[in-house]
N, C-alpha and C. Protein backbone atom coordinates (compact mmCIF):
# COMPACT_ATOMS: atom_id res chain seq x y z
N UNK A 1 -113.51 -200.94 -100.36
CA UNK A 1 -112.54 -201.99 -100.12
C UNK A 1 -112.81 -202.60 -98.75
N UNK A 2 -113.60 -204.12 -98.77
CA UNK A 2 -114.00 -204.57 -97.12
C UNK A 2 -114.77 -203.37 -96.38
N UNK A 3 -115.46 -203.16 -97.10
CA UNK A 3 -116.05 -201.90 -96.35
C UNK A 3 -115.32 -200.97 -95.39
N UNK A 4 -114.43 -200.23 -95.64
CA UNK A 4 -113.38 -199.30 -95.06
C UNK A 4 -113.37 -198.43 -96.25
N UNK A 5 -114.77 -197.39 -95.54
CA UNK A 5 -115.22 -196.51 -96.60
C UNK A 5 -114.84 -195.03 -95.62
N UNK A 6 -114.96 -194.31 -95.89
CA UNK A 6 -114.94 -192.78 -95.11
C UNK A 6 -115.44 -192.64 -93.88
N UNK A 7 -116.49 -193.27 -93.60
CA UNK A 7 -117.50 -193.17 -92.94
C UNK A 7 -116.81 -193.90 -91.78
N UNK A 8 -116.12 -195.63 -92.07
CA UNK A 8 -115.48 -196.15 -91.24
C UNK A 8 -113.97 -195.55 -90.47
N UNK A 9 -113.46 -194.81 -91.44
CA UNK A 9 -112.06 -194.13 -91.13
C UNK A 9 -112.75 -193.10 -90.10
N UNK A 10 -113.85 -192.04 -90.71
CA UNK A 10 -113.66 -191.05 -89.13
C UNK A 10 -114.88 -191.84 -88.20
N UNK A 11 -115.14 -192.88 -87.67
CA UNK A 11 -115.42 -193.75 -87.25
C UNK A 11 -114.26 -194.03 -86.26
N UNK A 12 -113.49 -194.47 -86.57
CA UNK A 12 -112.29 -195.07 -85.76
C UNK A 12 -111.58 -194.10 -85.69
N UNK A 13 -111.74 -192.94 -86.47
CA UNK A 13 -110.62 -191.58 -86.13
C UNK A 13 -111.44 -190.94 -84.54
N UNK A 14 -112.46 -191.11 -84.74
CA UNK A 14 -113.77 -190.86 -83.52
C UNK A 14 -113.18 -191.00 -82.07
N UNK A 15 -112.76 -192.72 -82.22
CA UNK A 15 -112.52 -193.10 -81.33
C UNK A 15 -110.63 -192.64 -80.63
N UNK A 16 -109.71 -191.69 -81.97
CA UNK A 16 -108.56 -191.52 -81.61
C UNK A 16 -107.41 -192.71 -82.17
N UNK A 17 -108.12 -193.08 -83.16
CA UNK A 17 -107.27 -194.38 -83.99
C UNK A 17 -106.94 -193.58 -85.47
N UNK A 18 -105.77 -192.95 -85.44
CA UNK A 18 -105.64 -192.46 -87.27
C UNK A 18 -104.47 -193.33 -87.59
N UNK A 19 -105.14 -194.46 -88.11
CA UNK A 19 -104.00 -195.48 -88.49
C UNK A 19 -103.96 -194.96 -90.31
N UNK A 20 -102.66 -195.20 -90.33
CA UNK A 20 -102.12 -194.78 -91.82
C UNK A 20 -102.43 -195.93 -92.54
N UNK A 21 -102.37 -196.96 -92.32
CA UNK A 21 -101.87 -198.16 -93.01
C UNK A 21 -103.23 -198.60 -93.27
N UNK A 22 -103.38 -198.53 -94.38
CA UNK A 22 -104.75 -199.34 -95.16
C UNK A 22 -105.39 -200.88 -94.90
N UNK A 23 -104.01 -201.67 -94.45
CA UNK A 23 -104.01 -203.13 -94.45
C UNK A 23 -104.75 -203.40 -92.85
N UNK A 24 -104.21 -202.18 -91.96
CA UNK A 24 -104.43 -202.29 -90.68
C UNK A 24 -105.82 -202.29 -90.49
N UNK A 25 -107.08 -201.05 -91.34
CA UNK A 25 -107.69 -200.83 -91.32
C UNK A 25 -108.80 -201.47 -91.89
N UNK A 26 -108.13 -202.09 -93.06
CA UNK A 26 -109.25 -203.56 -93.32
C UNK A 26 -108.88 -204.58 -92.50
N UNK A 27 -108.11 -205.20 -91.95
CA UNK A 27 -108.13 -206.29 -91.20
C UNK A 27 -109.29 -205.72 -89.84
N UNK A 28 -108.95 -204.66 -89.48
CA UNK A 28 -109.82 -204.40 -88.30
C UNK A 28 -111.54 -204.15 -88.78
N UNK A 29 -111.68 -204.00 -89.77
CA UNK A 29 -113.10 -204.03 -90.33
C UNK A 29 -113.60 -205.19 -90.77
N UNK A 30 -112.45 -206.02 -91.12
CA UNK A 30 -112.88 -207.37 -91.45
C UNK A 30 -113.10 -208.69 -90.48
N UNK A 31 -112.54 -207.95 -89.13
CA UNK A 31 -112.78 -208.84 -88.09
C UNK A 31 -113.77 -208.26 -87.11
N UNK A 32 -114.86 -207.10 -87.61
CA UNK A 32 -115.74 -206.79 -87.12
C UNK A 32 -115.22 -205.45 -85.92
N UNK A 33 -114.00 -205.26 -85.92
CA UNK A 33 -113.85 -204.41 -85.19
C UNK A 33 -114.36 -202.42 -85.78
N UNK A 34 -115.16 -201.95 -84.46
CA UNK A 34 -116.34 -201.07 -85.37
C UNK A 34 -115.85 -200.01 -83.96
N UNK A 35 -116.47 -198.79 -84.30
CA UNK A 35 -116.36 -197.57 -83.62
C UNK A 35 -117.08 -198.24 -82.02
N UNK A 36 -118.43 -198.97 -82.43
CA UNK A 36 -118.91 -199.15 -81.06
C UNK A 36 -118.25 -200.12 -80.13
N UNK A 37 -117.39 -201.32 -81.05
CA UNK A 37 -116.52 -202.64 -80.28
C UNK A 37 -115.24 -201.63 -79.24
N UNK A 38 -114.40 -200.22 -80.38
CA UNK A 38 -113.45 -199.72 -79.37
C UNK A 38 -113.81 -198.99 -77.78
N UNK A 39 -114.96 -198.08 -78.55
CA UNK A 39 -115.83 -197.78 -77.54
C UNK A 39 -116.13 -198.69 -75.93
N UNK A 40 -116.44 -199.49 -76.23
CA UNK A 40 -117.00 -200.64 -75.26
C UNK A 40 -115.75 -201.28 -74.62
N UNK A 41 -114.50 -201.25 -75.47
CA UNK A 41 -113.18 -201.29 -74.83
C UNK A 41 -112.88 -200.01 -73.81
N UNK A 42 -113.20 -199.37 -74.43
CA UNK A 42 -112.51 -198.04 -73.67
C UNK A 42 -113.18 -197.81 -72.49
N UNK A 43 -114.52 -197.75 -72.33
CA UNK A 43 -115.13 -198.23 -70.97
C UNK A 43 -114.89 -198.71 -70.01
N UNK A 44 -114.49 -200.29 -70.45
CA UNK A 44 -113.70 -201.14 -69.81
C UNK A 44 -112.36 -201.31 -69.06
N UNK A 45 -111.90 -199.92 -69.70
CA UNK A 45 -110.66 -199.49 -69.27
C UNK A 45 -109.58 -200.01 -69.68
N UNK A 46 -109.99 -200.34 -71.52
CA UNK A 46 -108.49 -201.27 -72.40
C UNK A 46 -108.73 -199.72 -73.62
N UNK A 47 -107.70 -199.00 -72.82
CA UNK A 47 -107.87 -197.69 -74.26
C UNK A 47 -106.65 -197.62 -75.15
N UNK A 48 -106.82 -197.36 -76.45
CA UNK A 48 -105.19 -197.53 -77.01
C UNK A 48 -104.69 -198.42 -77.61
N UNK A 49 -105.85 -199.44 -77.82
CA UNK A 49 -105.23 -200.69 -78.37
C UNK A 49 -104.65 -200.71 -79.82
N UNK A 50 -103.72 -201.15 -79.98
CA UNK A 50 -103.24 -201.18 -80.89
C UNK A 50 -104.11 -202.42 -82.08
N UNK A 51 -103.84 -202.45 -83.16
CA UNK A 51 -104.38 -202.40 -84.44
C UNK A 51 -104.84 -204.36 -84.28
N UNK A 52 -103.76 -204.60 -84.15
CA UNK A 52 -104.12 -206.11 -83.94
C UNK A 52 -103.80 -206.41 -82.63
N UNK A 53 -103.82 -206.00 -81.29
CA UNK A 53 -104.52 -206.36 -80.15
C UNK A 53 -106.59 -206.21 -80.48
N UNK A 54 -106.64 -205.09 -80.91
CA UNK A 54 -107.69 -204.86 -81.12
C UNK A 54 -108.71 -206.23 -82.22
N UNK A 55 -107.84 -206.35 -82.82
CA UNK A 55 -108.50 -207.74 -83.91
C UNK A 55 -108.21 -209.11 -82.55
N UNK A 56 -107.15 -209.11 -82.27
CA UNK A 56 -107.28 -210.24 -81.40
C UNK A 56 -108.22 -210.73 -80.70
N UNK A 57 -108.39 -209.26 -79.02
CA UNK A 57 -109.57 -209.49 -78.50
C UNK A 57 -110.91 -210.12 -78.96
N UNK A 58 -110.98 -208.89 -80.33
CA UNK A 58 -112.70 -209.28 -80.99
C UNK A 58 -112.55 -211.07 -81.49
N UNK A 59 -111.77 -211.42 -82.14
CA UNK A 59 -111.46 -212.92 -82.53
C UNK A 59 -111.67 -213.90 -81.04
N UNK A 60 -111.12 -213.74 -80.20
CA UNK A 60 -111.15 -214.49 -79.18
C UNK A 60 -112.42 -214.37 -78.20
N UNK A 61 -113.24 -213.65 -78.33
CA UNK A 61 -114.66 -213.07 -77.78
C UNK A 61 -114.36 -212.99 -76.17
N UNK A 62 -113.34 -211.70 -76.64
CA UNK A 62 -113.08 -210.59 -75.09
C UNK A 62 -113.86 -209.38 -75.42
N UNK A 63 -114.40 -209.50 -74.53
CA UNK A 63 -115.49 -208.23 -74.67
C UNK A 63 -115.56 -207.67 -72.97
N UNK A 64 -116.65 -206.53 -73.13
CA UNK A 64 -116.48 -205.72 -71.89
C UNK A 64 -117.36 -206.55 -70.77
N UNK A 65 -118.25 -207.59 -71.35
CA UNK A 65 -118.59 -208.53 -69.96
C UNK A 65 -117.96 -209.47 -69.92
N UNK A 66 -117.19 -209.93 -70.72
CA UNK A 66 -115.67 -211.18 -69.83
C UNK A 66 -114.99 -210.20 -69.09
N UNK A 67 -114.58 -209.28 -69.79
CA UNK A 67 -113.44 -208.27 -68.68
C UNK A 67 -114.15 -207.56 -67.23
N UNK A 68 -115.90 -207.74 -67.22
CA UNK A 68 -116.52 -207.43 -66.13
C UNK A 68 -116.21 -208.59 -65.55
N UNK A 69 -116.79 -209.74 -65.92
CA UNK A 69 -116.50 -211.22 -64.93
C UNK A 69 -115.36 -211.53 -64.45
N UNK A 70 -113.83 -211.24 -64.98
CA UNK A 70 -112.85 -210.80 -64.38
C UNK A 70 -112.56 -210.45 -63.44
N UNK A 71 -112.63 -208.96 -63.58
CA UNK A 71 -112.83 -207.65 -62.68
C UNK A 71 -113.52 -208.44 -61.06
N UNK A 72 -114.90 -208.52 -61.57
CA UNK A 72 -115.65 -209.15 -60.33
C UNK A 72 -115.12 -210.53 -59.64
N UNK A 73 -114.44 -211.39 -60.05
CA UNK A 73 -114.12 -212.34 -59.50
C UNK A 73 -112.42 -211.74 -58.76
N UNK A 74 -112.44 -211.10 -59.34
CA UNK A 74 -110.75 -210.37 -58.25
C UNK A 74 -109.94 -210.49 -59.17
N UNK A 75 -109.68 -210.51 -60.72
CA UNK A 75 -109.00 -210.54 -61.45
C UNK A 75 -108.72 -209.71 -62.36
N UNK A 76 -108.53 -208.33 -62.19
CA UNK A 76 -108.67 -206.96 -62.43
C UNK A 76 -107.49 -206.18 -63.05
N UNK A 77 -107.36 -205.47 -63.81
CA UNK A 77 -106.00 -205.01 -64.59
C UNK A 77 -105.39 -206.24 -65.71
N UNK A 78 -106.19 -206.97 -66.06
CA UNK A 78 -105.04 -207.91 -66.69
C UNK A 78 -104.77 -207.44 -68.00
N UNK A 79 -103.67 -208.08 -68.62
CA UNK A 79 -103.24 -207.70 -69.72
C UNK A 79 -104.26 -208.52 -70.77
N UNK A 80 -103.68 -208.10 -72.40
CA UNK A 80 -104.77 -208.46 -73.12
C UNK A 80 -104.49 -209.96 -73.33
N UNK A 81 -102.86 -210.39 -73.18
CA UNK A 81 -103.03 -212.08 -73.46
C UNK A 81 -102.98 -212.82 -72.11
N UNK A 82 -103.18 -211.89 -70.59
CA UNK A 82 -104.14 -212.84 -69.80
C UNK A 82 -105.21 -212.80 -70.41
N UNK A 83 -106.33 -211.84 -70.86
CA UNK A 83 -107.28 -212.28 -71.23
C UNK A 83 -108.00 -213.11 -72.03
N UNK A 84 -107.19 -212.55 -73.55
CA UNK A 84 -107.68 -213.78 -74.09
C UNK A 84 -107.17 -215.09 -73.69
N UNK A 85 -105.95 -215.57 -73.15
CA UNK A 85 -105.29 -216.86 -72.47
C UNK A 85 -106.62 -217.47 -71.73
N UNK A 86 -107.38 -216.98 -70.52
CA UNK A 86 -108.13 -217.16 -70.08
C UNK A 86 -109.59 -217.28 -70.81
N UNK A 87 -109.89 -216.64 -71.70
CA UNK A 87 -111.08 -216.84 -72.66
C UNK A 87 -110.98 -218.19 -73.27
N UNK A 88 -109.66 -218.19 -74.04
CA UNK A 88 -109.63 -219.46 -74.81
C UNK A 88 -109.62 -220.65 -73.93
N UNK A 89 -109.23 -220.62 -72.79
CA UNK A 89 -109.01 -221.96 -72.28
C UNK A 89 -110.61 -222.35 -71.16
N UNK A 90 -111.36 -221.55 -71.38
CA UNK A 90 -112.74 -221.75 -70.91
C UNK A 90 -112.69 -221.06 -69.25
N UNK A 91 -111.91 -220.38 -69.26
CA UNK A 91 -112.06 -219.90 -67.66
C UNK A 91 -112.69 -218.60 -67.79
N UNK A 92 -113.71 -218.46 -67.12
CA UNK A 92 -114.57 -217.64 -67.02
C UNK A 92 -115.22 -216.79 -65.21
N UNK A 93 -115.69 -215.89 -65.36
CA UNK A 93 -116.57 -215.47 -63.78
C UNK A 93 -117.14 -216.89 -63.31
N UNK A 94 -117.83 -217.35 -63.92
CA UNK A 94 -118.40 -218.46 -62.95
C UNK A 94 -117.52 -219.77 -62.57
N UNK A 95 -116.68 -220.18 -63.41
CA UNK A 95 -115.84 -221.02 -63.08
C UNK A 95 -114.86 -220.51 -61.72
N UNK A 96 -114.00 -219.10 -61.81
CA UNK A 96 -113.60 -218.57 -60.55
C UNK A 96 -114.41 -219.15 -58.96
N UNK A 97 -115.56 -218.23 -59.63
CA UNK A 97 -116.35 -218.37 -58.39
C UNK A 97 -116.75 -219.49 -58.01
N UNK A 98 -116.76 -220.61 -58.94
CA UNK A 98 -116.99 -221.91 -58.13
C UNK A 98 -115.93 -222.55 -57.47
N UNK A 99 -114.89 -222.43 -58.17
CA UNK A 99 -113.32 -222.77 -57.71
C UNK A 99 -113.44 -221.89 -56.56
N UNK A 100 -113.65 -220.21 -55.81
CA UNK A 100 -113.11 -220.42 -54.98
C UNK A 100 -114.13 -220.80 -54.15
N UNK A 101 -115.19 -221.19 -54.00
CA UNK A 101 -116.24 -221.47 -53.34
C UNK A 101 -115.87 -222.95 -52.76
N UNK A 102 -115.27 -223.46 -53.54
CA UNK A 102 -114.49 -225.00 -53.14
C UNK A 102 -113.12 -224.86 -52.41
N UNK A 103 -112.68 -223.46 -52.01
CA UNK A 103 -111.31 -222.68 -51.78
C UNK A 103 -110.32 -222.32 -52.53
N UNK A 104 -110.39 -223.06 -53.65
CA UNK A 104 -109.48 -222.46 -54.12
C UNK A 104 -109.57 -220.88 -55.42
N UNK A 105 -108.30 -219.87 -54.66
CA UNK A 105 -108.16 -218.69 -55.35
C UNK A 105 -106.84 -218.17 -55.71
N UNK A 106 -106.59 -218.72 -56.59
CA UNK A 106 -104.53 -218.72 -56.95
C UNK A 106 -104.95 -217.09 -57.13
N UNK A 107 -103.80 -216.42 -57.04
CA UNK A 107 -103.13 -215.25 -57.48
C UNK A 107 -102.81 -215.27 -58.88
N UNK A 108 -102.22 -216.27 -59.29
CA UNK A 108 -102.08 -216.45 -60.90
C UNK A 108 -103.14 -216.88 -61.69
N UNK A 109 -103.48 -216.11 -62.79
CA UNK A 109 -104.49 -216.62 -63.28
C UNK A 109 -104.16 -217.68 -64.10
N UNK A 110 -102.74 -218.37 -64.40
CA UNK A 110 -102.37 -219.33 -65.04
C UNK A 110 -102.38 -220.65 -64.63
N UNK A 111 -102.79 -220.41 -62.92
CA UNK A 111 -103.11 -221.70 -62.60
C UNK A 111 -104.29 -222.26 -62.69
N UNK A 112 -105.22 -221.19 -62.89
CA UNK A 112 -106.72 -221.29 -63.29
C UNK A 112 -106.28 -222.15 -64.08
N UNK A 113 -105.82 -221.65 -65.52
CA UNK A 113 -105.77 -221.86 -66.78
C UNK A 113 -105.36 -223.80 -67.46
N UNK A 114 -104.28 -224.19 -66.00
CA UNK A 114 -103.72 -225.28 -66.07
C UNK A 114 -104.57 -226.16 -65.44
N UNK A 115 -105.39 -225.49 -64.56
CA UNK A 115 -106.50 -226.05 -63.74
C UNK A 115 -107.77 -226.85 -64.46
N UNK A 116 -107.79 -226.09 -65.64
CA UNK A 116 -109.01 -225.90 -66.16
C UNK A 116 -108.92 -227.06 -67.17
N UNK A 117 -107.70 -226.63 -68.06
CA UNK A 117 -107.05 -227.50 -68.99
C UNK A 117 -106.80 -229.05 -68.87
N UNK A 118 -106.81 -229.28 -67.30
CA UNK A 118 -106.28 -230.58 -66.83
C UNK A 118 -107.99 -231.13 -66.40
N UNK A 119 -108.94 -230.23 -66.45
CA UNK A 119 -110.32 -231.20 -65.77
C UNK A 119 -110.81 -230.83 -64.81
N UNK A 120 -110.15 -230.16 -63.72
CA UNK A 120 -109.80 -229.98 -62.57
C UNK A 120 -111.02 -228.72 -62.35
N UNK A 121 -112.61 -229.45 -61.90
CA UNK A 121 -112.88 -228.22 -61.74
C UNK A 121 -113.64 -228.83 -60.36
N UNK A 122 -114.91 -227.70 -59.67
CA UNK A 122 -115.15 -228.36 -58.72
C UNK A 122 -115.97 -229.44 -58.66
N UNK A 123 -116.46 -229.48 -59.69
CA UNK A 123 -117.22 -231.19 -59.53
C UNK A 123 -116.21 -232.22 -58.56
N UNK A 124 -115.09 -232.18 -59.36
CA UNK A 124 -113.97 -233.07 -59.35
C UNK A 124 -112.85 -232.77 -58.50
N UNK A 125 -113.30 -231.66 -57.85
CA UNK A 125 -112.73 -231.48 -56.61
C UNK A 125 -113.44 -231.92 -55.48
N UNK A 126 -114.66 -231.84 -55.82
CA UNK A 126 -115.79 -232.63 -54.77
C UNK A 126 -115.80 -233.97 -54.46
N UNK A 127 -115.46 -234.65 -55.42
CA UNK A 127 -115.37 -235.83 -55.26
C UNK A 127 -114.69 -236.39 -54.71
N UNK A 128 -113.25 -235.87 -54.66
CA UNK A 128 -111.89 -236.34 -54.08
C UNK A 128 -112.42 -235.65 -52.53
N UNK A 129 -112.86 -234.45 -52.51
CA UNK A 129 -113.54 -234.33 -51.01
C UNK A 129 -114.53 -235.52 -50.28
N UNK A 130 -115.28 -236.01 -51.13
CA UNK A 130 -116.41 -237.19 -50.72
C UNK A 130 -115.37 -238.64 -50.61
N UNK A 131 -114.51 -238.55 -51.09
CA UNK A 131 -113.38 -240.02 -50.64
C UNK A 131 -112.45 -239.57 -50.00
N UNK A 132 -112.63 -238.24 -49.26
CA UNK A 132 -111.26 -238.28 -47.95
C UNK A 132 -110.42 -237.31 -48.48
N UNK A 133 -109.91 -236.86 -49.37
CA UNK A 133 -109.10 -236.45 -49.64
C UNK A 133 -109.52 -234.62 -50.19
N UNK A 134 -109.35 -233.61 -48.75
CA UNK A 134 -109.75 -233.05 -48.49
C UNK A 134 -108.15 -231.82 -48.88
N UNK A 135 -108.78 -230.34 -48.91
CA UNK A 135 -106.86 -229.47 -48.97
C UNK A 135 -105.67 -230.05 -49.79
N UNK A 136 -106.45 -230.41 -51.24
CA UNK A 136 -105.49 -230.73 -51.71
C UNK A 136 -105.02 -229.59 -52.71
N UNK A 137 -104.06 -229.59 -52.90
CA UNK A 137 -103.47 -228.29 -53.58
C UNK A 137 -104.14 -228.10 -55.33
N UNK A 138 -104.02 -227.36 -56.09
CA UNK A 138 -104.37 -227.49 -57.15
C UNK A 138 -103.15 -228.32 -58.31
N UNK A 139 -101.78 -228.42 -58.10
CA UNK A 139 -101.29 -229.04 -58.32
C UNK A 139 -101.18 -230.25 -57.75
N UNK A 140 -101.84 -231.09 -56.85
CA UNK A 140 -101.88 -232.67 -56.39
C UNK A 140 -103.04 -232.67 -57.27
N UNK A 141 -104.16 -231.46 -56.79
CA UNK A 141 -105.41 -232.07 -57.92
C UNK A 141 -105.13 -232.60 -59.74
N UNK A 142 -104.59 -231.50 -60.18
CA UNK A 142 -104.34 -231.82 -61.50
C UNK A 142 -103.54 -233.22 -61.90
N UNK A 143 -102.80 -233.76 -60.79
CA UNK A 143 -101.13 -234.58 -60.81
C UNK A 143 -102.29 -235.78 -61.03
N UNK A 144 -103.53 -235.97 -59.99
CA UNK A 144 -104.34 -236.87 -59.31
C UNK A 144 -105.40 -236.90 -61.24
N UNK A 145 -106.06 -236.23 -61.14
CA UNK A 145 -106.96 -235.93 -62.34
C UNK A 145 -105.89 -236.47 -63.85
N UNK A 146 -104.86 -236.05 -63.80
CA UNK A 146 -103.90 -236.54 -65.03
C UNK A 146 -103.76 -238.24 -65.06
N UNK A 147 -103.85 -238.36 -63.81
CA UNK A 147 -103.64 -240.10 -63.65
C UNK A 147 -104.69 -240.74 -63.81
N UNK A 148 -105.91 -240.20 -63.99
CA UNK A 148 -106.89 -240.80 -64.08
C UNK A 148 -107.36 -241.48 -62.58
N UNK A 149 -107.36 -240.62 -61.82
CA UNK A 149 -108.33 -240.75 -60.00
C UNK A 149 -109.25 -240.30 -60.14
N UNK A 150 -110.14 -241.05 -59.64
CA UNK A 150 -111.62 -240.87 -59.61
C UNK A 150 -111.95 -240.98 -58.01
N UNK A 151 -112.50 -241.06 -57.63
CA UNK A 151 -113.41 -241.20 -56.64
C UNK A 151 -113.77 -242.67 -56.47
N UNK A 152 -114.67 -242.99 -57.38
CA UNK A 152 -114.48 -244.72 -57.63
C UNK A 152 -113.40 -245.52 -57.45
N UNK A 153 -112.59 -245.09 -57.94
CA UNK A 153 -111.12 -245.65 -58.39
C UNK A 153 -110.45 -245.47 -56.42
N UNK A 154 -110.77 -244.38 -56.08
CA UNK A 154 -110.44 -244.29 -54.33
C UNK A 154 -110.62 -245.60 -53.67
N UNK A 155 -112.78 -245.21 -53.74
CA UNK A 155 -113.27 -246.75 -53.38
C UNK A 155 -113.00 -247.90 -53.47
N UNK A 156 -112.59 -248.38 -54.67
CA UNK A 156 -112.48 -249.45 -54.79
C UNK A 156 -110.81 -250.00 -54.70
N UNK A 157 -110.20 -249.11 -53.90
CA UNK A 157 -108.94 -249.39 -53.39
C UNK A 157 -109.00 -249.82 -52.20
N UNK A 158 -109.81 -248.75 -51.25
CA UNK A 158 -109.53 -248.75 -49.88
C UNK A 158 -110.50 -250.00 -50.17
N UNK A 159 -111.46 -250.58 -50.71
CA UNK A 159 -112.65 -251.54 -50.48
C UNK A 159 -111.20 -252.94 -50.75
N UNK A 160 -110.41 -252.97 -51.22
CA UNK A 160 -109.57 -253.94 -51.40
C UNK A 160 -108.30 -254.03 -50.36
N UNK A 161 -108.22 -253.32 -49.59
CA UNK A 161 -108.07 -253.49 -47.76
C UNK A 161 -106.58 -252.40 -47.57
N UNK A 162 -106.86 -251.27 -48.33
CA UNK A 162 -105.47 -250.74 -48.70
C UNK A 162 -105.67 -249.84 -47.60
N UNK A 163 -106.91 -249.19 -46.89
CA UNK A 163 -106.80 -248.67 -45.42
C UNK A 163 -107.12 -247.13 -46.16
N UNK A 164 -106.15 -245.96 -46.31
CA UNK A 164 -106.79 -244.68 -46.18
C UNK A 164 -105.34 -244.47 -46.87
N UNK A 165 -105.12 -244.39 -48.21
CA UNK A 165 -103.52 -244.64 -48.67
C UNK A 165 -103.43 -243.46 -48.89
N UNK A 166 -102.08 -242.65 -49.09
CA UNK A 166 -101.94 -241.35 -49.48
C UNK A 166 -102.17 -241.34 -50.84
N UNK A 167 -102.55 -239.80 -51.53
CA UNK A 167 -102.94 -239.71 -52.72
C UNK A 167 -102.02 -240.18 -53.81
N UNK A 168 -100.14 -240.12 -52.96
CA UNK A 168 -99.35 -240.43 -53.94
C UNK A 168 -99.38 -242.25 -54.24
N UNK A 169 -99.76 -242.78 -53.42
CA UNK A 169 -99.82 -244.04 -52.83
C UNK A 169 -100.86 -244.67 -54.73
N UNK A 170 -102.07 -243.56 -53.75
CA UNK A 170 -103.52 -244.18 -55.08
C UNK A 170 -102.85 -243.63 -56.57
N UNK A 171 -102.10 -242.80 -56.22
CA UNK A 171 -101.80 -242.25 -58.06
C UNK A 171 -100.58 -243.66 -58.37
N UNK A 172 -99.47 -244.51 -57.77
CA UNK A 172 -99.17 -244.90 -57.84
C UNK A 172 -99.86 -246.47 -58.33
N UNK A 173 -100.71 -246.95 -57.38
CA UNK A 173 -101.93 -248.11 -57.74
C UNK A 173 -102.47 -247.71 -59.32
N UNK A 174 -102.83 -246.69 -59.72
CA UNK A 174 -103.54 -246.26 -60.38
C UNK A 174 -102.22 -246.38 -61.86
N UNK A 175 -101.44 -246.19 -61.99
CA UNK A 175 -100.40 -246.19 -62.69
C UNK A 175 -100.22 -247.81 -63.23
N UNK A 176 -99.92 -248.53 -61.61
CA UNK A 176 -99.69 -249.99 -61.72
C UNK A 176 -100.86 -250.95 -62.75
N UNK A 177 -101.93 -250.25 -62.70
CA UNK A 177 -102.58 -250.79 -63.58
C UNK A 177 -103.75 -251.45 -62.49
N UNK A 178 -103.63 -251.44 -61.50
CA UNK A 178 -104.78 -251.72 -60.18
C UNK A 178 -106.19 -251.17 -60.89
N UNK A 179 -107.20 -252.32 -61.12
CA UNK A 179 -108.57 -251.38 -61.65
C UNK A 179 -109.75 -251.34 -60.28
């Protein structure tokens, strides 16, 4: 049945999983979850997972080197729906590390997440650095990036004699319909 043959039960009994429930045990075989996937959790230091945390992770492709890239970027202990939260929304070790390399390093990994979601990475933090607009928070960035600010869009403000306007100033122009 879905291949949840004997072999698979003390397999996952191996690992300290004696799930009763038949349904539990094909869904977790059917989403590829295998003696070596818990294993490689347990390493990682996610032991215990329950039946469909365990299908989740594998579905969302949390594995023990996203939860290393984590770990290494300073984001360590998280729960399983920071993780996958953060998987799905494309935030990853290298994205961290470029964000904080540009300074920024929230404590929440949800601001990553809103960060990420909104555009807001360092390309596009660079840019708003190359037109002046330097320490801006990750919420002005996103507010700025939602409005559609560019860098260009800077230029060709101040080039129309507006001087060095505040960001709320250009998100405002930018609204008005100013191209």
């Amino acid at each position: 049945m879905h291949g949840v043959d004997l072999e698979y039960v003390r397999d996952i009994g191996a690992r300290g999983y004696h799930l009763g429930d038949p349904k539990s045990l094909v869904r977790m075989r059917d989403h590829g979850v295998d003696r070596d996937f818990i294993a490689s959790l347990d390493s990682a230091g996610y032991r215990n997972l329950g039946a469909e945390d365990l299908v989740r992770v594998r579905d969302h492709g949390v594995d023990p080197e996203f939860i290393a890239s984590m770990d290494g970027a300073g984001y360590k202990n998280l729960g399983i729906e920071a993780l996958v939260r953060l998987r799905d929304h494309g935030v990853d070790g290298d994205y961290i590390a470029d964000m904080k390399e540009m300074g920024y390093a929230p404590a929440n990994s949800e601001e990553l997440i809103e960060s990420r979601d909104h555009g807001v990475d360092p390309s596009y933090i660079g840019s708003l650095k190359q037109a002046g607009y330097e320490n801006l928070s990750l919420q002005e960035l996103r507010r700025a990036r939602d409005h559609g600010v560019t860098r260009g869009f800077i230029e060709r403000v101040k080039a129309r004699g507006y001087g060095k306007p505040t960001l709320d100033e250009v998100i405002r122009l930018r609204d008005r319909g100013l191209d």
